[in-house]
C-alpha atoms as a PDB file:
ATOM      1  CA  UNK A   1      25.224  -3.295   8.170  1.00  0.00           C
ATOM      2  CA  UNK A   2      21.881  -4.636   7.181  1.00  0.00           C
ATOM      3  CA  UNK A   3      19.601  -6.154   9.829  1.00  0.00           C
ATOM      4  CA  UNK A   4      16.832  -8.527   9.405  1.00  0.00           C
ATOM      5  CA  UNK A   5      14.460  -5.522   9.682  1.00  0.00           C
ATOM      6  CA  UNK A   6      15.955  -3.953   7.114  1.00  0.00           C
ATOM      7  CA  UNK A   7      15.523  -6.781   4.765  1.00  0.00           C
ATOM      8  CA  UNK A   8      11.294  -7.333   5.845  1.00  0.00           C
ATOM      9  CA  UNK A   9      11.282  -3.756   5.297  1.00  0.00           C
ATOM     10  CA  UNK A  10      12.720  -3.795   1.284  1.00  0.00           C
ATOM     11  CA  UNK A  11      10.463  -7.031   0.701  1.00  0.00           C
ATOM     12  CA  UNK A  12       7.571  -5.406  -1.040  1.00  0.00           C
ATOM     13  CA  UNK A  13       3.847  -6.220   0.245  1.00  0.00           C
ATOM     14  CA  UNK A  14       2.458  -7.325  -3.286  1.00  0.00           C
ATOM     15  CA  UNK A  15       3.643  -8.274  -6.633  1.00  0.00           C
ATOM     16  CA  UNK A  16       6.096 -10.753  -7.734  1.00  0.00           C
ATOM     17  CA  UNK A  17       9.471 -11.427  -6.413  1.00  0.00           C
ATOM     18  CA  UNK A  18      12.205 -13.526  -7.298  1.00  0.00           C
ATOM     19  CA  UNK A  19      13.888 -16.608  -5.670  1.00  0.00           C
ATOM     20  CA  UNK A  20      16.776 -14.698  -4.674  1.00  0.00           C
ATOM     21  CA  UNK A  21      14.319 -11.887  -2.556  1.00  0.00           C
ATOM     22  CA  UNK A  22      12.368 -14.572  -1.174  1.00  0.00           C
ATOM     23  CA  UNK A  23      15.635 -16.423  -0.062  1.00  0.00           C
ATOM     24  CA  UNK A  24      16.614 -12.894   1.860  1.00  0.00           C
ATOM     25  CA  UNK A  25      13.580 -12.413   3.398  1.00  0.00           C
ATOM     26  CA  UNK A  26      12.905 -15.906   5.047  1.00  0.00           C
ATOM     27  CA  UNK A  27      16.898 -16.080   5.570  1.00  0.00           C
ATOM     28  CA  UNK A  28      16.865 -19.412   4.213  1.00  0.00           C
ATOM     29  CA  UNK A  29      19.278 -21.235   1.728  1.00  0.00           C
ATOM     30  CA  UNK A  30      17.890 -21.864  -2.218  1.00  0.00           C
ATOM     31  CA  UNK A  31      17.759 -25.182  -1.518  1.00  0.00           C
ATOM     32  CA  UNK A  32      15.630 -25.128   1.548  1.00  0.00           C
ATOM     33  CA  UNK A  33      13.458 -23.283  -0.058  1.00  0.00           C
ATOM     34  CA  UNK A  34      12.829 -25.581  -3.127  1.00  0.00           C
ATOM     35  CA  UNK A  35      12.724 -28.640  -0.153  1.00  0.00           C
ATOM     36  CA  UNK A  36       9.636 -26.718   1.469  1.00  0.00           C
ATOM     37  CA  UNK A  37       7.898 -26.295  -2.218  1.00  0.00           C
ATOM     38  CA  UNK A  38       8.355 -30.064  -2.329  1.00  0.00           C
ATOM     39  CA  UNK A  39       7.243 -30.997   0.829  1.00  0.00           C
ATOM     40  CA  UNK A  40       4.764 -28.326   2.694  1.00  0.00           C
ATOM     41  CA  UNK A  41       2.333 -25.338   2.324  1.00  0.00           C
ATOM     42  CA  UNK A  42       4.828 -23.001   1.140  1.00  0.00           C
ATOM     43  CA  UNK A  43       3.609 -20.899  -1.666  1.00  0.00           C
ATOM     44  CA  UNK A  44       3.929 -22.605  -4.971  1.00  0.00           C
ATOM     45  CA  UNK A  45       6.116 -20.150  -7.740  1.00  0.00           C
ATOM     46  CA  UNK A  46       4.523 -19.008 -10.469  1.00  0.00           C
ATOM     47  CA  UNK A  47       6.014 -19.914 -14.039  1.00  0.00           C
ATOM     48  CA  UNK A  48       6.082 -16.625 -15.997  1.00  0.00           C
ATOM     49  CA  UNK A  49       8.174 -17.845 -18.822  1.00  0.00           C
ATOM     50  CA  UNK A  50      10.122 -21.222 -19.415  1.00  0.00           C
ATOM     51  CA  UNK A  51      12.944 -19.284 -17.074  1.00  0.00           C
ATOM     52  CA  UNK A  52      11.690 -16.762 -15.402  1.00  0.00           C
ATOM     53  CA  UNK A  53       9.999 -17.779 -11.962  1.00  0.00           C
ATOM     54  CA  UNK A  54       8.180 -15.835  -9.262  1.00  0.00           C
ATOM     55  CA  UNK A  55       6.708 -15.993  -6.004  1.00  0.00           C
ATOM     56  CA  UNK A  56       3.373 -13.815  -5.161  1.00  0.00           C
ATOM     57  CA  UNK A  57       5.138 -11.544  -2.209  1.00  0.00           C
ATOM     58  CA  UNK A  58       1.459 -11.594  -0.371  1.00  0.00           C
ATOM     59  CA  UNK A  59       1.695 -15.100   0.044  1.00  0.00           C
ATOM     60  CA  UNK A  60       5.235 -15.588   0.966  1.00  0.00           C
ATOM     61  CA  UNK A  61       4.329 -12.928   3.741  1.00  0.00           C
ATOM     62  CA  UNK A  62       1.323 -14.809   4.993  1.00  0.00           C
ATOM     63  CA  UNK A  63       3.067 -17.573   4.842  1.00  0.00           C
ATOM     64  CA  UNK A  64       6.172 -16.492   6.984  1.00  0.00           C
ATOM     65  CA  UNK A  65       3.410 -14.926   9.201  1.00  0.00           C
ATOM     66  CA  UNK A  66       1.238 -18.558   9.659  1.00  0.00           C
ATOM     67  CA  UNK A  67       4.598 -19.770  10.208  1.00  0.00           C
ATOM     68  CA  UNK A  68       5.551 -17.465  12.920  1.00  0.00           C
ATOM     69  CA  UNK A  69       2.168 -17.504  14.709  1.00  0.00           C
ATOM     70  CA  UNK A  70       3.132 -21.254  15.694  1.00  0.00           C
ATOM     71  CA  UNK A  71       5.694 -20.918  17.625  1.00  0.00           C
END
């Protein structure tokens, strides 16, 4: 059984992932996701083609990591 570990562990450090990674790693749902884009700091994606969108993995990180520090 995968842990949580094991999932920070296969998120890469740099580079481009997809929503579906970035969903995994922050162990949130698609849509709360897209409601943070809307409404805070989270990383903006990055629009590679008319249907292909990305996240930068470095900032997702620093992100999760800014978001961690708070508590």
């Amino acid at each position: 059984m995968k842990t949580r570990a094991d999932s920070n562990d296969a998120f890469p450090e740099s580079g481009y992932v997809r929503m579906r990674q970035v969903v995994q790693f922050l162990a949130m749902s698609e849509s709360s996701v897209y409601r943070l884009i809307k409404d805070t700091d989270f990383p903006r994606p990055v629009h590679l083609s008319s249907r292909l969108v990305v996240f930068d993995a470095a900032e997702i990180r620093q992100w999760q990591q800014r978001r961690t520090a708070i508590r």
